[in-house]
PDB file of N, CA and C in Angstrom:
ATOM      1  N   UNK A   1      -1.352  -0.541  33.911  1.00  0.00           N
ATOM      2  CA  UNK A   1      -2.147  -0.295  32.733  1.00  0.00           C
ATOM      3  C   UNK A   1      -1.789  -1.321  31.659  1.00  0.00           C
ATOM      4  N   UNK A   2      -2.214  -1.988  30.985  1.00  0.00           N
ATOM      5  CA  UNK A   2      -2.764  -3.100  30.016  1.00  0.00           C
ATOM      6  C   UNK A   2      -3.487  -2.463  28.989  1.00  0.00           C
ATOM      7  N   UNK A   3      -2.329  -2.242  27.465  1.00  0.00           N
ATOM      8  CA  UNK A   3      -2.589  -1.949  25.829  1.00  0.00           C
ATOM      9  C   UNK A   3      -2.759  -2.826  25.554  1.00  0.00           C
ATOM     10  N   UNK A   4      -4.416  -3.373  24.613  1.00  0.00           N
ATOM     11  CA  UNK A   4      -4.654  -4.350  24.049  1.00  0.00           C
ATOM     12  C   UNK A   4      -3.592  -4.915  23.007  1.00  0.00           C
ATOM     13  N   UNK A   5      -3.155  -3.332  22.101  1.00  0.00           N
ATOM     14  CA  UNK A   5      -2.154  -3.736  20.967  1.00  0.00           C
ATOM     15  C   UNK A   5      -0.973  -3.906  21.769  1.00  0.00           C
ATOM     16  N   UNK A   6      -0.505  -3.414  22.501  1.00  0.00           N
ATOM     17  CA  UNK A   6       0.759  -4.219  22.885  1.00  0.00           C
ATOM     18  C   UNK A   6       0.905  -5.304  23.109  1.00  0.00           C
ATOM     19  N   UNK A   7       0.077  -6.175  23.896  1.00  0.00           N
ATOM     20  CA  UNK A   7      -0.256  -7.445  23.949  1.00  0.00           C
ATOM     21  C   UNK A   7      -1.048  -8.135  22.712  1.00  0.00           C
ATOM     22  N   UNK A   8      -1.383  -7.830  22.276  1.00  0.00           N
ATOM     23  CA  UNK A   8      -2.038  -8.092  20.878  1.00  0.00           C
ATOM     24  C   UNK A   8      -0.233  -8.735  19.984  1.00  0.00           C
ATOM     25  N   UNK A   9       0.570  -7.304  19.925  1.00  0.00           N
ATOM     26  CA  UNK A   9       1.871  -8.067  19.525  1.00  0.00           C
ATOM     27  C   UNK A   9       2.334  -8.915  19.892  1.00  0.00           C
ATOM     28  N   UNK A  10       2.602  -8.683  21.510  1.00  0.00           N
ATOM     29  CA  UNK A  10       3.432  -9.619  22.329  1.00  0.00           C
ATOM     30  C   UNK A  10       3.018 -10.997  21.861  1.00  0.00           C
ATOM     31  N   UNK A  11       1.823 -11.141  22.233  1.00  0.00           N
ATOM     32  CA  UNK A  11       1.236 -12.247  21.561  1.00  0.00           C
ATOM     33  C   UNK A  11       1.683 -12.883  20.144  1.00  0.00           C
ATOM     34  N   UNK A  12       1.479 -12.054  19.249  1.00  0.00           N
ATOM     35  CA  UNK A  12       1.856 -12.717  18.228  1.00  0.00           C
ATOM     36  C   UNK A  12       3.626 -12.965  18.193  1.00  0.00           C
ATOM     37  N   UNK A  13       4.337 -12.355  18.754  1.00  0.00           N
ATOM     38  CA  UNK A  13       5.790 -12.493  18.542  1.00  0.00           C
ATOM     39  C   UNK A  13       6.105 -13.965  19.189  1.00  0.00           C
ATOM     40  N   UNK A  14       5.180 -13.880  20.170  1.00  0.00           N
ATOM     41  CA  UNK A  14       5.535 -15.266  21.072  1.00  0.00           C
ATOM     42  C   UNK A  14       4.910 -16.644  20.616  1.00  0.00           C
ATOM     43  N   UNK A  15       3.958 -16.416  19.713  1.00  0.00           N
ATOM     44  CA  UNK A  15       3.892 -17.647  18.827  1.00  0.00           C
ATOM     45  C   UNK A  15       4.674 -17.172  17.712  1.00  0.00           C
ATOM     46  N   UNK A  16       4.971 -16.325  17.201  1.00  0.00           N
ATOM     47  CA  UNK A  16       6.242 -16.586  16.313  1.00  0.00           C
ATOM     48  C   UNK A  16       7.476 -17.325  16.914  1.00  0.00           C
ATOM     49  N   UNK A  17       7.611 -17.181  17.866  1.00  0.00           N
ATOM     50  CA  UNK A  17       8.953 -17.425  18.564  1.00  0.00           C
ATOM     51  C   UNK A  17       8.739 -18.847  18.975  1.00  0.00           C
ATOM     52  N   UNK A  18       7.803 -19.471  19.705  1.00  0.00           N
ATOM     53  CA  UNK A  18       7.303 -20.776  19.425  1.00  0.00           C
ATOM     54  C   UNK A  18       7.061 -21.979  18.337  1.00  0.00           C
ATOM     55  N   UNK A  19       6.587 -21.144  17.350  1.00  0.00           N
ATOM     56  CA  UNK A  19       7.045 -21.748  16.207  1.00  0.00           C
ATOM     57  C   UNK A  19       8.119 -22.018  15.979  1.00  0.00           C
ATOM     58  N   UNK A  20       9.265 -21.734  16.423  1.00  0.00           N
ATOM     59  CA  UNK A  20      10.902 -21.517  15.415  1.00  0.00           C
ATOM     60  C   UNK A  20      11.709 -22.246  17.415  1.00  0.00           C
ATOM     61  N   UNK A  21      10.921 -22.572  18.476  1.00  0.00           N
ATOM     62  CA  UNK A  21      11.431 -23.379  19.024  1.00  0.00           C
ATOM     63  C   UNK A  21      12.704 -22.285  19.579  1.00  0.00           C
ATOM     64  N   UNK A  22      11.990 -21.021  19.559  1.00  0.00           N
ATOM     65  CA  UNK A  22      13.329 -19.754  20.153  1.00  0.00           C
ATOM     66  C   UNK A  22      14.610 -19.900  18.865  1.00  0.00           C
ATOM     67  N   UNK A  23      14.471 -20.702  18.319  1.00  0.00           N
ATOM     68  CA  UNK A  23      15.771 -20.602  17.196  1.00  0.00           C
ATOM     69  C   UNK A  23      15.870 -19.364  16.414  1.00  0.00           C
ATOM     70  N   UNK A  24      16.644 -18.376  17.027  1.00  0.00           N
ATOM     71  CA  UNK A  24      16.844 -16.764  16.285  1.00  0.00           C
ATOM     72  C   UNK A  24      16.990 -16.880  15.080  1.00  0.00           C
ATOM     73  N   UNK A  25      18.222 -17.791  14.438  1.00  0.00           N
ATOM     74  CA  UNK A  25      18.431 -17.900  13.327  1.00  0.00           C
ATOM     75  C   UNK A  25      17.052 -18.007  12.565  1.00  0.00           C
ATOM     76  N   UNK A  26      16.525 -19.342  12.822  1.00  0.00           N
ATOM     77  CA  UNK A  26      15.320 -19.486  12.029  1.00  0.00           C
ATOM     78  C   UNK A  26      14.393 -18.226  11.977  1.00  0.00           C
ATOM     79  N   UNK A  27      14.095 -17.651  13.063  1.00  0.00           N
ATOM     80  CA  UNK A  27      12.931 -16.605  13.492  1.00  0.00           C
ATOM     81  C   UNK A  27      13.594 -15.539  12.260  1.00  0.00           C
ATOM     82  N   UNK A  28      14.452 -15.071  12.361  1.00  0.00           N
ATOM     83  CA  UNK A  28      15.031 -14.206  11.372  1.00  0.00           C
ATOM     84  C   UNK A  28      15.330 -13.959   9.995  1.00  0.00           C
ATOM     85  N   UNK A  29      15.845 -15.491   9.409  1.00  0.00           N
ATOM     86  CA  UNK A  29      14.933 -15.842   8.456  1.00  0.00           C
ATOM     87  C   UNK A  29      13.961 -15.813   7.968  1.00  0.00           C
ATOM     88  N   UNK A  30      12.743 -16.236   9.005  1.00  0.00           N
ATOM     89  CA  UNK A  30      11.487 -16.306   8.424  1.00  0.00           C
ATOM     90  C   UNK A  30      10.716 -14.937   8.428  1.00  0.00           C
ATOM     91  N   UNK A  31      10.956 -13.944   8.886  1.00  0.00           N
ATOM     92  CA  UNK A  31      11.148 -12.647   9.040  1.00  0.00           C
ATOM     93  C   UNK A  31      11.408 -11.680   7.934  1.00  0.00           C
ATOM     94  N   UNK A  32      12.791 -11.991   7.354  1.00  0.00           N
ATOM     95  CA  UNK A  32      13.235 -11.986   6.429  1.00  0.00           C
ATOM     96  C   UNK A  32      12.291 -12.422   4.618  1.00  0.00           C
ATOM     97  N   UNK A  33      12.294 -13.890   4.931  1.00  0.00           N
ATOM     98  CA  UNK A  33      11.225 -14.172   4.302  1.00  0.00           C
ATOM     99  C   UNK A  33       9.802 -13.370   4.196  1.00  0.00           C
ATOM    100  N   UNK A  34       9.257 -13.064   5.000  1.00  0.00           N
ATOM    101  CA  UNK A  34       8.103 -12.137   5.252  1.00  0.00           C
ATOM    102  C   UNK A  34       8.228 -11.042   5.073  1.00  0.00           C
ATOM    103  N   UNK A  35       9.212 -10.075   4.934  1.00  0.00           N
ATOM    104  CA  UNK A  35       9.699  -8.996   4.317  1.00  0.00           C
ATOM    105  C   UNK A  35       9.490  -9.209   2.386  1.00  0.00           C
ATOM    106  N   UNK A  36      10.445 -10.156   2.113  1.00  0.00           N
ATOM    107  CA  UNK A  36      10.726 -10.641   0.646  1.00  0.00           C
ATOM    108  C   UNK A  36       9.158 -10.313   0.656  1.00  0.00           C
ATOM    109  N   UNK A  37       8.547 -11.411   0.723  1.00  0.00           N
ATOM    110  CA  UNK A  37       7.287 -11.656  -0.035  1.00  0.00           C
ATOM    111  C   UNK A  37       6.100 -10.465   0.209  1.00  0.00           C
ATOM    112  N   UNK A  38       6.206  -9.460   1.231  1.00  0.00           N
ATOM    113  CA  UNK A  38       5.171  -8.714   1.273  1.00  0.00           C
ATOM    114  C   UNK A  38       5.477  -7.589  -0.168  1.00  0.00           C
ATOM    115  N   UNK A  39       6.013  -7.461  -0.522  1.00  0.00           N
ATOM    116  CA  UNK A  39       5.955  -6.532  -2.023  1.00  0.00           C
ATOM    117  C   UNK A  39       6.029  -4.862  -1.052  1.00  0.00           C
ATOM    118  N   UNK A  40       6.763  -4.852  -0.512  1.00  0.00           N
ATOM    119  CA  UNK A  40       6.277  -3.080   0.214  1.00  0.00           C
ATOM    120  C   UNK A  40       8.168  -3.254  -0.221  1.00  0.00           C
ATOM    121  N   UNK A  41       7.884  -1.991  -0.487  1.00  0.00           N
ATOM    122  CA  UNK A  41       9.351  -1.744  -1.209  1.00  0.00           C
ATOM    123  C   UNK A  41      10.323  -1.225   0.440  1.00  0.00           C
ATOM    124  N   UNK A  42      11.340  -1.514   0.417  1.00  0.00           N
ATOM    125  CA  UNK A  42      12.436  -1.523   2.209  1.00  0.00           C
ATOM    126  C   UNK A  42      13.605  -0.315   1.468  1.00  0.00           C
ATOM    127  N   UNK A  43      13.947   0.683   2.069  1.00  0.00           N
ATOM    128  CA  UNK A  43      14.996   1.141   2.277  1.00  0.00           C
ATOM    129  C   UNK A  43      15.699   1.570   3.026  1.00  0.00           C
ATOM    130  N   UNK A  44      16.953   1.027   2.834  1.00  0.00           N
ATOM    131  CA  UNK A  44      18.435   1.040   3.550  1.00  0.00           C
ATOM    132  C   UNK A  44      18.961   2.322   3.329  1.00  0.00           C
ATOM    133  N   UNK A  45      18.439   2.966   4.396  1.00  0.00           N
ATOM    134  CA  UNK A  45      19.484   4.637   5.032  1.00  0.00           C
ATOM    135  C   UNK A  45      21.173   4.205   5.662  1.00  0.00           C
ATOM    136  N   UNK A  46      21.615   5.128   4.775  1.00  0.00           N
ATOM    137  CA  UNK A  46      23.225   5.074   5.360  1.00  0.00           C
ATOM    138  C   UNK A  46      23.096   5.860   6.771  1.00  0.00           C
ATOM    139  N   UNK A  47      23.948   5.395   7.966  1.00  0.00           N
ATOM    140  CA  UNK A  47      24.041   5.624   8.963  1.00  0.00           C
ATOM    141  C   UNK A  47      24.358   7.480   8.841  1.00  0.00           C
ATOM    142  N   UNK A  48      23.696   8.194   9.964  1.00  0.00           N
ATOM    143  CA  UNK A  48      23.859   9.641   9.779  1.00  0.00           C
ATOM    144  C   UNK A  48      25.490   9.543  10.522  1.00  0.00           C
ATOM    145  N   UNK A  49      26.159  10.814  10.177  1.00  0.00           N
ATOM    146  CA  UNK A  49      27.584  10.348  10.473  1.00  0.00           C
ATOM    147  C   UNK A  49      27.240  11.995  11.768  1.00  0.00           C
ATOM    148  N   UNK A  50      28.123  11.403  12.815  1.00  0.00           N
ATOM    149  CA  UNK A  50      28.245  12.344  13.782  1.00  0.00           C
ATOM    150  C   UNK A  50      29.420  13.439  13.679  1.00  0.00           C
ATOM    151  N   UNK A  51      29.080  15.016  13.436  1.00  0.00           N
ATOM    152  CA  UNK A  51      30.576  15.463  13.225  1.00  0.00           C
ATOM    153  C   UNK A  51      31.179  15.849  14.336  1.00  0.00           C
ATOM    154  N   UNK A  52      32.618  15.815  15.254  1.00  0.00           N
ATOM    155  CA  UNK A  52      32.848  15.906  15.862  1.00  0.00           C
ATOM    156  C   UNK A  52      33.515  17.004  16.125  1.00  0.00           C
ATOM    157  N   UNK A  53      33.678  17.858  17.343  1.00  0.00           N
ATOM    158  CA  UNK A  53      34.777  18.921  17.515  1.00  0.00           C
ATOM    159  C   UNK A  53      35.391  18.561  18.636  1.00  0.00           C
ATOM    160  N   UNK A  54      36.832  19.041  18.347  1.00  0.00           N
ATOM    161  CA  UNK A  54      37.702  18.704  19.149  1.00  0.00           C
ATOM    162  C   UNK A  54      38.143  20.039  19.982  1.00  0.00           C
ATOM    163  N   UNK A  55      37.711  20.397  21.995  1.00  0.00           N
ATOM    164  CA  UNK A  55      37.893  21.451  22.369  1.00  0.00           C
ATOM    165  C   UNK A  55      38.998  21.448  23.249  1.00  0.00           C
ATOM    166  N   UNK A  56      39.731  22.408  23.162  1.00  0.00           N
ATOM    167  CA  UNK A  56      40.724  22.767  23.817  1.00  0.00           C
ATOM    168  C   UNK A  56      40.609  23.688  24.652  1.00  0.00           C
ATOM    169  N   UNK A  57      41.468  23.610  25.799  1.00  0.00           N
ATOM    170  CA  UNK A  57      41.342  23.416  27.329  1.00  0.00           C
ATOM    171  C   UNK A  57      42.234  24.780  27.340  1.00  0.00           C
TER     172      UNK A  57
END
């Protein structure tokens, strides 16, 4: 089975990734960059903390 939008992405990631010559650094950056400039406000959730119990045997 073949999703237009999945391939629709794939697609675009892989000329992103073409562009930048596979260079992660760069790709991530420019990513980055594209974050900055879209104006949609990003928030950073603190990691949920796992509580643990300790059972005895």
């Amino acid at each position: 089975m073949t999703d237009p939008i999945v391939e629709e992405v794939r697609e675009a990631r892989m000329a992103h990734t073409l562009k930048f010559k596979g260079d992660l650094n760069l790709i991530c950056e420019d990513l980055k960059r594209i974050q900055k400039e879209s104006g949609h406000k990003f928030v950073r959730l603190e990691p949920k903390r796992i509580q643990t119990t300790i059972q005895t045997q």
